[in-house]
C-alpha atoms as a PDB file:
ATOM      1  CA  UNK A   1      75.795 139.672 119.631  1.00  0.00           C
ATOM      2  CA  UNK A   2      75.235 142.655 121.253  1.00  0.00           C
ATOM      3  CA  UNK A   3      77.980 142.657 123.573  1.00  0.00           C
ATOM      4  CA  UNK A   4      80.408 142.257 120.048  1.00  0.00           C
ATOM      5  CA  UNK A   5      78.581 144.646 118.199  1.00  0.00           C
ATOM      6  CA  UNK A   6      79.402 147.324 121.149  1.00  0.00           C
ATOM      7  CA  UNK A   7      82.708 146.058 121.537  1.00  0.00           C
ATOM      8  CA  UNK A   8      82.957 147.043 117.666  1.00  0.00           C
ATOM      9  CA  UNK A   9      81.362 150.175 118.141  1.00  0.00           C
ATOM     10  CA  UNK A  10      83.917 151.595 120.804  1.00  0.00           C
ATOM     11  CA  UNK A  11      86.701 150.036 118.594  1.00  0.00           C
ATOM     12  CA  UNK A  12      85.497 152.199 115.746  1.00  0.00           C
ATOM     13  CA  UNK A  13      84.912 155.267 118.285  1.00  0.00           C
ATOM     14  CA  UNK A  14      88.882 154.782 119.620  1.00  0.00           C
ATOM     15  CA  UNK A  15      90.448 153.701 116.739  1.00  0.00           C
ATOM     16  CA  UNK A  16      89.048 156.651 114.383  1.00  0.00           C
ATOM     17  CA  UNK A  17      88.661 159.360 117.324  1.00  0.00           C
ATOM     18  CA  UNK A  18      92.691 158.911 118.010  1.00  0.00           C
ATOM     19  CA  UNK A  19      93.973 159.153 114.400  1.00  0.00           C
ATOM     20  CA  UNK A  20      94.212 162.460 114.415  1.00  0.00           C
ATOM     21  CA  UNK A  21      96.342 162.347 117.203  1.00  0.00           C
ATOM     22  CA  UNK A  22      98.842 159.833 115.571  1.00  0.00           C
ATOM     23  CA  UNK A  23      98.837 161.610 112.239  1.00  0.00           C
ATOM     24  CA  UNK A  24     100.373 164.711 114.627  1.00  0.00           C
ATOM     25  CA  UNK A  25     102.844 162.625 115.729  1.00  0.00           C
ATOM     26  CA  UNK A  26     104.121 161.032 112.216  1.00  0.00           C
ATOM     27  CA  UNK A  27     104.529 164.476 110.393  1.00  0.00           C
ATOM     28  CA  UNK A  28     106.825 165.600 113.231  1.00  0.00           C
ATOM     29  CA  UNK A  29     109.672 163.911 111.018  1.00  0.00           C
ATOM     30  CA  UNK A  30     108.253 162.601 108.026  1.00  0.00           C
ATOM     31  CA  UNK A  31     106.840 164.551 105.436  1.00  0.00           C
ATOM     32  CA  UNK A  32     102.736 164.754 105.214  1.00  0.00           C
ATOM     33  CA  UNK A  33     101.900 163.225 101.588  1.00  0.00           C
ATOM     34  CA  UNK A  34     105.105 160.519 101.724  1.00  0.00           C
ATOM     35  CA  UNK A  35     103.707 159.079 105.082  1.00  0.00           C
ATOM     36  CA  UNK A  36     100.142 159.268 103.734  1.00  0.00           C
ATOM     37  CA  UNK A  37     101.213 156.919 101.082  1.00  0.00           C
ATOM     38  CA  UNK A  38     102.999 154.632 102.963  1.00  0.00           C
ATOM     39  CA  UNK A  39     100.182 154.389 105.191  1.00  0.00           C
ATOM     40  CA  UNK A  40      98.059 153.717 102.772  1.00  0.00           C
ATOM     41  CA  UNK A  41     100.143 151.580 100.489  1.00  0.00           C
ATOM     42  CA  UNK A  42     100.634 148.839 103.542  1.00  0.00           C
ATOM     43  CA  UNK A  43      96.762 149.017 104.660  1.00  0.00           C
ATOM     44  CA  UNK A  44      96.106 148.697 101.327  1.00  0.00           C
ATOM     45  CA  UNK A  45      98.002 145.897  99.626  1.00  0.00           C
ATOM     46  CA  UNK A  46      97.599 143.924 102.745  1.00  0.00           C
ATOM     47  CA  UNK A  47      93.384 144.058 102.499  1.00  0.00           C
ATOM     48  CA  UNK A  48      93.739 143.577  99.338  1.00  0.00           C
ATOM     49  CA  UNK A  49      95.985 140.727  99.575  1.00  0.00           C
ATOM     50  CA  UNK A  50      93.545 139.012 102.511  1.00  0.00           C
ATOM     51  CA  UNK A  51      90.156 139.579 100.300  1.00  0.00           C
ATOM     52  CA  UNK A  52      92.080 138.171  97.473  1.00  0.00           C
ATOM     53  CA  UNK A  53      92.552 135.179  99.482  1.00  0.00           C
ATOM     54  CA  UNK A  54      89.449 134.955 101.075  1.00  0.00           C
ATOM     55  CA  UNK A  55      87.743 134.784  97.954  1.00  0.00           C
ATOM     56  CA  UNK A  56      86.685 137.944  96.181  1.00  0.00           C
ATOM     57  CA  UNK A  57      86.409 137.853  92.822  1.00  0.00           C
ATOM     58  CA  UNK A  58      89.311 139.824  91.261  1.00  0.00           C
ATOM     59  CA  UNK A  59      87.868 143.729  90.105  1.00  0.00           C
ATOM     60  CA  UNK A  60      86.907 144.655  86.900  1.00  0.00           C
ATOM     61  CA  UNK A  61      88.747 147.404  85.073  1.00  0.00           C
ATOM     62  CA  UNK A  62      85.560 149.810  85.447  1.00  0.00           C
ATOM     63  CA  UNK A  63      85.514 148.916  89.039  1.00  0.00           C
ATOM     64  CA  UNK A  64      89.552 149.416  89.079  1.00  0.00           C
ATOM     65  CA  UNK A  65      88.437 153.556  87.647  1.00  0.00           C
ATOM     66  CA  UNK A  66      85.731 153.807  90.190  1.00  0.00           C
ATOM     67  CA  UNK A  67      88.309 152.676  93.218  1.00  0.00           C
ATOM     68  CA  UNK A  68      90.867 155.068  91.578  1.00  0.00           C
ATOM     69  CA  UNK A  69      88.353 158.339  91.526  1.00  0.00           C
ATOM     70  CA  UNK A  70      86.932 157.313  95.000  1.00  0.00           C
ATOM     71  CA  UNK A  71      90.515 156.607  96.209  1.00  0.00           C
ATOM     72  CA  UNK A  72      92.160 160.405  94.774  1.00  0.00           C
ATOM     73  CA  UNK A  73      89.418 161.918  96.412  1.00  0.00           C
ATOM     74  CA  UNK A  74      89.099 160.681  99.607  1.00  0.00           C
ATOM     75  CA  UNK A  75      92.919 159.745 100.272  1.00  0.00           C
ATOM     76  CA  UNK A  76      94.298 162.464  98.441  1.00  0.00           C
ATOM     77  CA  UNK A  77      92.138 165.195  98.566  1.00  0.00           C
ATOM     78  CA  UNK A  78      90.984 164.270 101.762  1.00  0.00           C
ATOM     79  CA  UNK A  79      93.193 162.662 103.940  1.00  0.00           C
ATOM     80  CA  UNK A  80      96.457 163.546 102.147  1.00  0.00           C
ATOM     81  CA  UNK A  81      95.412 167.603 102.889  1.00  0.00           C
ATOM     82  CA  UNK A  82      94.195 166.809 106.750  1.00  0.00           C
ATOM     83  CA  UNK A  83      97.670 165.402 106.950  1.00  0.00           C
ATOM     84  CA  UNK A  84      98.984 168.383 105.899  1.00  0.00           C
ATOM     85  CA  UNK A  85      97.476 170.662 107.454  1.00  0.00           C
ATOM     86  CA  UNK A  86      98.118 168.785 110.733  1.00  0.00           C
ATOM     87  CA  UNK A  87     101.551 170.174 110.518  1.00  0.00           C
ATOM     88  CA  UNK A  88      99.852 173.856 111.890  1.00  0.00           C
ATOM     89  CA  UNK A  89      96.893 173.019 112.896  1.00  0.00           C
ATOM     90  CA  UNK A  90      96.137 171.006 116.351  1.00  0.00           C
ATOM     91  CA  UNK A  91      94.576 167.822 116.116  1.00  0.00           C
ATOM     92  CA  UNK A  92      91.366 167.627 117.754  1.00  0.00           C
ATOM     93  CA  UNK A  93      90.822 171.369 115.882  1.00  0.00           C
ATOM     94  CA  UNK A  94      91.549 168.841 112.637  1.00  0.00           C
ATOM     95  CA  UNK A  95      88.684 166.816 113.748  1.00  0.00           C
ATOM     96  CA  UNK A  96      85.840 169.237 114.671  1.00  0.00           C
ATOM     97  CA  UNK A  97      86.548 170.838 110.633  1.00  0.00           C
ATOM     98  CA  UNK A  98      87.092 167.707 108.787  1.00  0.00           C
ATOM     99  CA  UNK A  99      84.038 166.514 110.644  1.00  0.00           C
ATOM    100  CA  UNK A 100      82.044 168.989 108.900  1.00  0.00           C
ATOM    101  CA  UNK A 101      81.618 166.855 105.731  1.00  0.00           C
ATOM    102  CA  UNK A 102      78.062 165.921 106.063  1.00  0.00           C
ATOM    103  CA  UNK A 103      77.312 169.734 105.867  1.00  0.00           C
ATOM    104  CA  UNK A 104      78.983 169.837 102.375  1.00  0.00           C
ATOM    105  CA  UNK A 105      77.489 166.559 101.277  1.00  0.00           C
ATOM    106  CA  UNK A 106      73.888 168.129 101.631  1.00  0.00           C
ATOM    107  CA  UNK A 107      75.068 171.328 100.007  1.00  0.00           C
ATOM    108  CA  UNK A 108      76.482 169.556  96.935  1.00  0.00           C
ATOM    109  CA  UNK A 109      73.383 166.977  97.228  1.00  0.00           C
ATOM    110  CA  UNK A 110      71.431 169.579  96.923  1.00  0.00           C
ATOM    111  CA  UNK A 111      73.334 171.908  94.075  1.00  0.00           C
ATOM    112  CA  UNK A 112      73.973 168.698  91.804  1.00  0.00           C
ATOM    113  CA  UNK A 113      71.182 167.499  88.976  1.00  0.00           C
ATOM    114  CA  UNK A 114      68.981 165.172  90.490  1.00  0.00           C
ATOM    115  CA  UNK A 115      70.201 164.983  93.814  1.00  0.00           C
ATOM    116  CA  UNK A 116      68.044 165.385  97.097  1.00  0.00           C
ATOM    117  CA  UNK A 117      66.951 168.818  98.097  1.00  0.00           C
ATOM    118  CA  UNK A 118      66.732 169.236 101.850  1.00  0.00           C
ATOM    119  CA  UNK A 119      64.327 170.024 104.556  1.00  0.00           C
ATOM    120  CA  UNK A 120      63.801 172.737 107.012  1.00  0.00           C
ATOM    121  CA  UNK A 121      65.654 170.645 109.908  1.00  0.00           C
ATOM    122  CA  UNK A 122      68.278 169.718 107.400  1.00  0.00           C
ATOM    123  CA  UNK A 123      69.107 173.408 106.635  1.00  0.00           C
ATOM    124  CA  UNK A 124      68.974 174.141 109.923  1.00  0.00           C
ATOM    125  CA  UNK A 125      71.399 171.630 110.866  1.00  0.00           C
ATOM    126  CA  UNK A 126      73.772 173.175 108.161  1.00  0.00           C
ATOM    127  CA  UNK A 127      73.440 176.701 108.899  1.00  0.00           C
ATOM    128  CA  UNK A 128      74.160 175.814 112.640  1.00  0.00           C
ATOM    129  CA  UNK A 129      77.141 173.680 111.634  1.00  0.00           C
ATOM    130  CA  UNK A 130      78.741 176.706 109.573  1.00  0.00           C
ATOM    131  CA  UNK A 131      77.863 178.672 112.703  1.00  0.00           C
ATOM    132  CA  UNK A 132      79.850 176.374 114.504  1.00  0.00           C
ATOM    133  CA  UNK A 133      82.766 176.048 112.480  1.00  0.00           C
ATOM    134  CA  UNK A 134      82.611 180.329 112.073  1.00  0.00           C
ATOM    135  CA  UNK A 135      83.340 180.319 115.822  1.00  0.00           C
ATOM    136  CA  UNK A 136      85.605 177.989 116.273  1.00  0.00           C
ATOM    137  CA  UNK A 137      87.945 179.765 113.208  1.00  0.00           C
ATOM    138  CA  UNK A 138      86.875 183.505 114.627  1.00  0.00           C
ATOM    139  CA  UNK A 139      88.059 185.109 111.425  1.00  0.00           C
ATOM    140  CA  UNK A 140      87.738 188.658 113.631  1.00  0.00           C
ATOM    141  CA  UNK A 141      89.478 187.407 116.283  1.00  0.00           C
ATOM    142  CA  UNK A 142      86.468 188.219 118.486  1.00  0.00           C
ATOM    143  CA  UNK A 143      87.840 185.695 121.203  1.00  0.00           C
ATOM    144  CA  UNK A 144      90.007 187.508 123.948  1.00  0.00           C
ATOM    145  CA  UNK A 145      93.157 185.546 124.214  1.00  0.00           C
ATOM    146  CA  UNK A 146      91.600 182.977 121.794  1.00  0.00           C
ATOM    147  CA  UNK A 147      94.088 180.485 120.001  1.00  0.00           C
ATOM    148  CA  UNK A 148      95.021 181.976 116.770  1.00  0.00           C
ATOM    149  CA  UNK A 149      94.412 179.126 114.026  1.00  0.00           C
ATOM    150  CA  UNK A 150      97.325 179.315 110.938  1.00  0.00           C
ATOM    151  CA  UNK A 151      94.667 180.422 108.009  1.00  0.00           C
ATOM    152  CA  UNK A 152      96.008 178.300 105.342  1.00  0.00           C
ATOM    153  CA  UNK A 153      95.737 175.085 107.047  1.00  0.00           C
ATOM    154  CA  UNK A 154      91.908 176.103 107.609  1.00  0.00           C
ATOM    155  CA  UNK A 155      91.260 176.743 104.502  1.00  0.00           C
ATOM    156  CA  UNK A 156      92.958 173.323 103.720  1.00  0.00           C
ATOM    157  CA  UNK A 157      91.329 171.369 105.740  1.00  0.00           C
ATOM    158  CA  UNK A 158      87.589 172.816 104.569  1.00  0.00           C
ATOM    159  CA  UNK A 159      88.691 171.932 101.291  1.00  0.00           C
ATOM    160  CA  UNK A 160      89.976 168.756 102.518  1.00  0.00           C
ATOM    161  CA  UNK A 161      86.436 168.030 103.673  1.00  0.00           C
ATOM    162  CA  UNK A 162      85.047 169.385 100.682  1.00  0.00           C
ATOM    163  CA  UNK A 163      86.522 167.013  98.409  1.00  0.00           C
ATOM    164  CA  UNK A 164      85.686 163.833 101.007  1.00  0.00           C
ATOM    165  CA  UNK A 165      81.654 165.326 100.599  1.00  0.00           C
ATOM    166  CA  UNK A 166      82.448 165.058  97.033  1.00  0.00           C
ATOM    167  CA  UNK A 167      84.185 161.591  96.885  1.00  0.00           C
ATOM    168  CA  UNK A 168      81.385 160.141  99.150  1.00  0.00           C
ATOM    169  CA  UNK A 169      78.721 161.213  96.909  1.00  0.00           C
ATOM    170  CA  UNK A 170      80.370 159.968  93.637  1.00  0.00           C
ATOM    171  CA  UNK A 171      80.800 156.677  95.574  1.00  0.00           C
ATOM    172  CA  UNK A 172      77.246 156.162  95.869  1.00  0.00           C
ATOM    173  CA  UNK A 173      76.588 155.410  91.918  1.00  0.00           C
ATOM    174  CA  UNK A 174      79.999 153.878  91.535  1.00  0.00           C
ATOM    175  CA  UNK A 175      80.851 150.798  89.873  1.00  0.00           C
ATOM    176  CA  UNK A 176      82.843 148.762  92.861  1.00  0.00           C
ATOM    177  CA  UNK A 177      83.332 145.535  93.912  1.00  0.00           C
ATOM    178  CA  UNK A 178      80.771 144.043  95.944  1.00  0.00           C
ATOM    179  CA  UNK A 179      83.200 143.405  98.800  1.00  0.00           C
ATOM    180  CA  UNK A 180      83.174 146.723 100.787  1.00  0.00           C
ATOM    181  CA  UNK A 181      86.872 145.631 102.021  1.00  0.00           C
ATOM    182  CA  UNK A 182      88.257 144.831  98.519  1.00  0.00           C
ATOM    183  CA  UNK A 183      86.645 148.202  97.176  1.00  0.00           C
ATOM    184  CA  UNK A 184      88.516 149.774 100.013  1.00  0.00           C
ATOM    185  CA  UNK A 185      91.913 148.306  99.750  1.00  0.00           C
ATOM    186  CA  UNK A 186      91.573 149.515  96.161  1.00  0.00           C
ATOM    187  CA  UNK A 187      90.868 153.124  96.962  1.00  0.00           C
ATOM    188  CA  UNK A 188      93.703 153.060  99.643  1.00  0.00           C
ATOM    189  CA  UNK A 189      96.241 151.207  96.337  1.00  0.00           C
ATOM    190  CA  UNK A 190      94.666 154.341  93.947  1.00  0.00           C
ATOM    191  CA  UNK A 191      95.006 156.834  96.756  1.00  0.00           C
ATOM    192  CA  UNK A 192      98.787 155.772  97.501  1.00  0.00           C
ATOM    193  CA  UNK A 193      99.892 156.620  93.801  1.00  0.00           C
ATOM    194  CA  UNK A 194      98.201 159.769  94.171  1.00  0.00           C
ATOM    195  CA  UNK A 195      99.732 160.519  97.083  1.00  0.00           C
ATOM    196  CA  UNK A 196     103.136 159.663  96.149  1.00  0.00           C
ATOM    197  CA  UNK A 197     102.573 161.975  92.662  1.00  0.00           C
ATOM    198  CA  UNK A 198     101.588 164.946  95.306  1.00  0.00           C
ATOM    199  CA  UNK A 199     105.067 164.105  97.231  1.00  0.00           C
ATOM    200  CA  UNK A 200     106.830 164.102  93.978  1.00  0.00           C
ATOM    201  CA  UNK A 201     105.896 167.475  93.252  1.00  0.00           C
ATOM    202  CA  UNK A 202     106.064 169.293  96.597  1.00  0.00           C
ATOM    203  CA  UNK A 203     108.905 168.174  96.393  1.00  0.00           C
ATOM    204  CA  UNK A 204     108.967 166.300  99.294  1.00  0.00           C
ATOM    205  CA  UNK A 205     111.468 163.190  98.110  1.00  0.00           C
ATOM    206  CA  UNK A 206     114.529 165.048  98.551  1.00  0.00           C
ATOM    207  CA  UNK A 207     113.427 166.124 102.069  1.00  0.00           C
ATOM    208  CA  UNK A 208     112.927 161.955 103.371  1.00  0.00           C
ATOM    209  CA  UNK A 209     115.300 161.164 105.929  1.00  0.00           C
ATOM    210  CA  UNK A 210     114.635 157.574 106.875  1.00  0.00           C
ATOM    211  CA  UNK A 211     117.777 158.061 109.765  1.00  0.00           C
ATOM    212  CA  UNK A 212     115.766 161.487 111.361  1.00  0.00           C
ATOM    213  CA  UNK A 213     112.490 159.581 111.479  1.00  0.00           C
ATOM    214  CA  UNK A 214     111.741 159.704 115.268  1.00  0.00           C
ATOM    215  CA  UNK A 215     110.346 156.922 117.364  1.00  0.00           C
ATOM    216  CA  UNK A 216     107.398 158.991 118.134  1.00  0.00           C
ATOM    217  CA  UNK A 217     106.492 159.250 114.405  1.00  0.00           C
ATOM    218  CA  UNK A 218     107.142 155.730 113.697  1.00  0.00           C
ATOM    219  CA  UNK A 219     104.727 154.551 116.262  1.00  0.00           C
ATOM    220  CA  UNK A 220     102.378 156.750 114.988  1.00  0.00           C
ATOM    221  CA  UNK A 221     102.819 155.829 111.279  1.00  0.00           C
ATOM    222  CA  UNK A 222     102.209 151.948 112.901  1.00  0.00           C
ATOM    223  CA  UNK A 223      99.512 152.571 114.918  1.00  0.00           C
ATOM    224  CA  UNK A 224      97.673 154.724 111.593  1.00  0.00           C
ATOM    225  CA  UNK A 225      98.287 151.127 109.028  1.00  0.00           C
ATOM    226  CA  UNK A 226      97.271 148.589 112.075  1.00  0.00           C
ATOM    227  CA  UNK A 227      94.341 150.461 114.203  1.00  0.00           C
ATOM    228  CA  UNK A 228      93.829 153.146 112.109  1.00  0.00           C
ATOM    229  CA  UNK A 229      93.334 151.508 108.871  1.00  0.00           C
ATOM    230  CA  UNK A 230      92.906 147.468 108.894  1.00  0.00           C
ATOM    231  CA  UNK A 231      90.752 147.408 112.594  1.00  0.00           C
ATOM    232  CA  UNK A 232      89.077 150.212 112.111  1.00  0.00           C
ATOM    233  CA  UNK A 233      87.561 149.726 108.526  1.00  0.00           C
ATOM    234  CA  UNK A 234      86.870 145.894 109.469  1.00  0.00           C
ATOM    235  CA  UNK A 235      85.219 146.863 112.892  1.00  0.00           C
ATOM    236  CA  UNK A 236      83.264 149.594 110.800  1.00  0.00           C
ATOM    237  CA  UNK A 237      82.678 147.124 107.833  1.00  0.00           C
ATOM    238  CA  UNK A 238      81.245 144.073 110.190  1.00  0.00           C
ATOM    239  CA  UNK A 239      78.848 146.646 112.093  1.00  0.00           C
ATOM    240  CA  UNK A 240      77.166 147.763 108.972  1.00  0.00           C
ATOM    241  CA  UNK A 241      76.237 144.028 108.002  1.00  0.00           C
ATOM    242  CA  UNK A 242      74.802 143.310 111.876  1.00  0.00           C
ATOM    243  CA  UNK A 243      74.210 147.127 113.608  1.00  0.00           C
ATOM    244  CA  UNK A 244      71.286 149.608 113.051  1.00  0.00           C
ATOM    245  CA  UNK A 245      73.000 151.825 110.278  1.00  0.00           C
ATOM    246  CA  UNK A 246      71.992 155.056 113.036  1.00  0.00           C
ATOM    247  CA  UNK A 247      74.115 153.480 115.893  1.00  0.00           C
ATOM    248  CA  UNK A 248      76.876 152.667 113.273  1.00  0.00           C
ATOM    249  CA  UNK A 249      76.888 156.406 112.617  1.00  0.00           C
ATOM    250  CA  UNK A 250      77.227 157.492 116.188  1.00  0.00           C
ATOM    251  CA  UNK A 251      81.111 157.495 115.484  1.00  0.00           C
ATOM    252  CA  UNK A 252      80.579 160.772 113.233  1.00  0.00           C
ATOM    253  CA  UNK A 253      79.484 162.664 116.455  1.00  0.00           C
ATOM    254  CA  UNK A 254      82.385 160.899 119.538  1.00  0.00           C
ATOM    255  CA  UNK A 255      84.996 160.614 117.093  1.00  0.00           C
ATOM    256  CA  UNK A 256      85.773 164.762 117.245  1.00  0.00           C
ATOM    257  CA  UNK A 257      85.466 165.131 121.055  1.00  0.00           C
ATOM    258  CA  UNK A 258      87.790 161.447 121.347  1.00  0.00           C
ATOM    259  CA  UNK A 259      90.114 163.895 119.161  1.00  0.00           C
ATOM    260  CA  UNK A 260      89.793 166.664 121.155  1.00  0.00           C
ATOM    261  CA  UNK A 261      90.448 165.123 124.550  1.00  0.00           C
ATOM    262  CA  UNK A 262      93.015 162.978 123.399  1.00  0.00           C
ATOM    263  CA  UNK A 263      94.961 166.067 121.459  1.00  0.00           C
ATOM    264  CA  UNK A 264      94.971 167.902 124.778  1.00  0.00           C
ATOM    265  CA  UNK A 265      95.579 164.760 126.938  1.00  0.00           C
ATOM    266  CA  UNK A 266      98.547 163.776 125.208  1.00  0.00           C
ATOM    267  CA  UNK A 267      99.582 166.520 123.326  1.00  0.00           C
ATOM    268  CA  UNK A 268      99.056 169.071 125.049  1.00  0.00           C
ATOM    269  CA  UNK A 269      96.836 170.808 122.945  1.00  0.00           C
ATOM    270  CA  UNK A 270      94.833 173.586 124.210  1.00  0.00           C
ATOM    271  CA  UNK A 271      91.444 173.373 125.299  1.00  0.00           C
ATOM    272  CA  UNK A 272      89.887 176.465 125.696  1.00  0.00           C
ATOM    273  CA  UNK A 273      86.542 177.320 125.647  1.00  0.00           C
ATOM    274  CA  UNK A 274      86.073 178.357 122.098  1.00  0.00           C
ATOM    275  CA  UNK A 275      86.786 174.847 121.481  1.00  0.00           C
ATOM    276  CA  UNK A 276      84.318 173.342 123.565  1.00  0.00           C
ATOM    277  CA  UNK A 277      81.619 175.339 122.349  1.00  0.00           C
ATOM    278  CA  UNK A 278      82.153 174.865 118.789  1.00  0.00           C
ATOM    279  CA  UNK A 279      82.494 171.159 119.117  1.00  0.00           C
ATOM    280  CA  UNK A 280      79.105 171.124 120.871  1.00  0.00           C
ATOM    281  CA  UNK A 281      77.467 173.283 117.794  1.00  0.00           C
ATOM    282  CA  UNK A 282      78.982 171.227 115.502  1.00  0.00           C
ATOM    283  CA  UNK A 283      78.344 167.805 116.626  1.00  0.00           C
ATOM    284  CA  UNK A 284      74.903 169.061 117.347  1.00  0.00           C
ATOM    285  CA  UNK A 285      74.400 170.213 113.795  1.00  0.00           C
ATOM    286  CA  UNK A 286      75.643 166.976 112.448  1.00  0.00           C
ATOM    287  CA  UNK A 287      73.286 164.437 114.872  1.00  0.00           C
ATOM    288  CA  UNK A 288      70.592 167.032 113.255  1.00  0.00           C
ATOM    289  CA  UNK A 289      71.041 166.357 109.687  1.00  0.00           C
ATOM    290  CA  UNK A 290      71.343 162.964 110.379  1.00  0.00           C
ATOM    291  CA  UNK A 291      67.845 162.604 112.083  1.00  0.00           C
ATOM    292  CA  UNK A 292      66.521 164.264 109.219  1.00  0.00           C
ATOM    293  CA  UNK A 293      67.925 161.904 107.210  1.00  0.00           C
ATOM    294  CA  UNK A 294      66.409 158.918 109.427  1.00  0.00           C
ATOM    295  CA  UNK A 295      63.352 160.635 109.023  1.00  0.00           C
ATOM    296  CA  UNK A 296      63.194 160.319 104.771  1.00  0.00           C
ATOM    297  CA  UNK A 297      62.146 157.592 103.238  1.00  0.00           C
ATOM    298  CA  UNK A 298      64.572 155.049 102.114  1.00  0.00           C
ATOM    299  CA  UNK A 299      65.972 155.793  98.772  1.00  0.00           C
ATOM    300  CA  UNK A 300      66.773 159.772 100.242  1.00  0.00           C
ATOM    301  CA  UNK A 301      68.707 158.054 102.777  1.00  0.00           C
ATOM    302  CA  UNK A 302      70.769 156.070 100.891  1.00  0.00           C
ATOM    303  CA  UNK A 303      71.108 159.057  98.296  1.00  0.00           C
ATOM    304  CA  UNK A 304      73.631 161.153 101.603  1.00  0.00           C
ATOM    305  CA  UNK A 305      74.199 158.981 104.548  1.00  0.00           C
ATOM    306  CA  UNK A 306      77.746 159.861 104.777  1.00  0.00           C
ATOM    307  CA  UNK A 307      80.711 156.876 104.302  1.00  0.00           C
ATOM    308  CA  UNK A 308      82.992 156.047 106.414  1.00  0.00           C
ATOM    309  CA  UNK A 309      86.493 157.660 107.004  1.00  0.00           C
ATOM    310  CA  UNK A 310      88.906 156.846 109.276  1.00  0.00           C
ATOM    311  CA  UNK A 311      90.164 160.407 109.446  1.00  0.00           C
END
């Protein structure tokens, strides 16, 4: 069992840590929100299709509203801007900000009615995670011969993290199917139409050229549906039923560096020192919060351990 669980583990590290990387790739000729919902779509229908199958009762229509808000939030608002953004913004950069969510989850925690207000290590952890991500932007341009990052796509992804701290958190009271799998393929089915009404009006329909889609972008669109979605989210799904929920959510701290190393491996994406640094404060401020977290009792924990993403 252990051996598997591992096995699992690194699957989830690899899978998640390199789709950064592939999402790169696929908006080199396809446009961002189009091959989000294709991506989703596939992963989507076909988990759904398999839980169907396997048993699951069929959702409610409550559940069907829950999996739709989850689903616009978290594949729209969160993935569908990361893949946007990746369009100016490096990928393993991508990683370090969009891996910032758990700092907005305890903010809004905090700020909303009722939610959990957080201790001195957990403020600490977010102030040094902000620090982090303030570095690794360097609004002054403090940095001698530091990368300069396109603004908007920052700003893009924060919100894009923003709104995946926001989606997580509504998730917890939700009404969803008991199947985590079948809840999922319906957020990916809700997120697709979402996805495909942001295309619409970016207009990016009229700019789909099936003919200019290169090979490199079609592997990558592949290799998002098969590892990045269906292995990934069934690795991640199995390990919560049979793994210590605090190794489980190791992946929040390798899959950013995988990212990083990977984006400079193969795509020859720089990595400077700035980079470095910032992914150590940030990872660091993240494995904080989330010992503080160990640390409450029960019912805080489940109130903002963060979800899974595969982005």
């Amino acid at each position: 069992m252990k051996v598997r669980i591992w096995l699992a583990l690194i699957a989830v590290y690899i899978t998640w840590g390199s789709t950064y990387l592939a999402i790169r790739f696929a908006v080199e000729t396809m446009p961002p929100f189009w091959m989000a919902a294709v991506r989703s779509f596939i992963a989507g229908a076909v988990l759904y299709a398999w839980r169907r199958a396997a048993g699951d009762q069929a959702p409610t229509r409550l559940e069907w509203r829950s999996a739709a808000i989850v689903g616009v939030l978290l594949l729209l608002g969160g993935n569908g801007l990361v893949t946007w953004a990746e369009q100016s913004v490096p990928s393993g950069i991508t990683a370090l900000l969009v891996g910032s969510a758990p700092l907005w989850m305890v903010l809004i925690d905090a700020l909303r009615p009722g939610g959990l207000r957080p201790n001195g290590q957990t403020l600490l952890g977010v102030l040094i995670g902000f620090g982090g991500i303030l570095i690794l932007i360097d609004p002054l341009r403090l940095g001698s011969n530091g990368q300069v990052l396109d603004p908007g796509g920052v700003a893009v992804l924060l919100l894009a993290g923003l709104l995946w701290a926001v989606g997580s958190l509504y998730s917890r009271q939700a009404r969803l199917p008991a199947s985590p799998l079948l809840g999922t393929s319906m957020e990916m089915l809700a997120g697709a139409a979402g996805l495909l009404v942001m295309g619409a009006l970016t207009g990016e329909w009229t700019r789909v050229d099936l003919a200019g889609i290169s090979t490199r972008s079609l592997l990558g669109l592949v290799y998002l549906i098969t590892f990045g979605s269906l292995v990934g989210f069934a690795a991640y799904t199995w390990l919560l039923r049979v793994a210590p929920t605090p190794l489980v959510s190791t992946y929040a701290y390798v899959n950013p560096l995988i990212a990083i190393f990977l984006g400079s491996l193969l795509g020859q994406e720089p990595l400077t020192a700035r980079v470095l640094i910032s992914a150590l404060i940030i990872v660091s401020s993240v494995a904080l919060i989330n010992t503080a977290r160990a640390k409450a009792p029960p019912w805080a924990v489940k109130a903002v351990s963060p979800v899974s993403g595969d982005d």
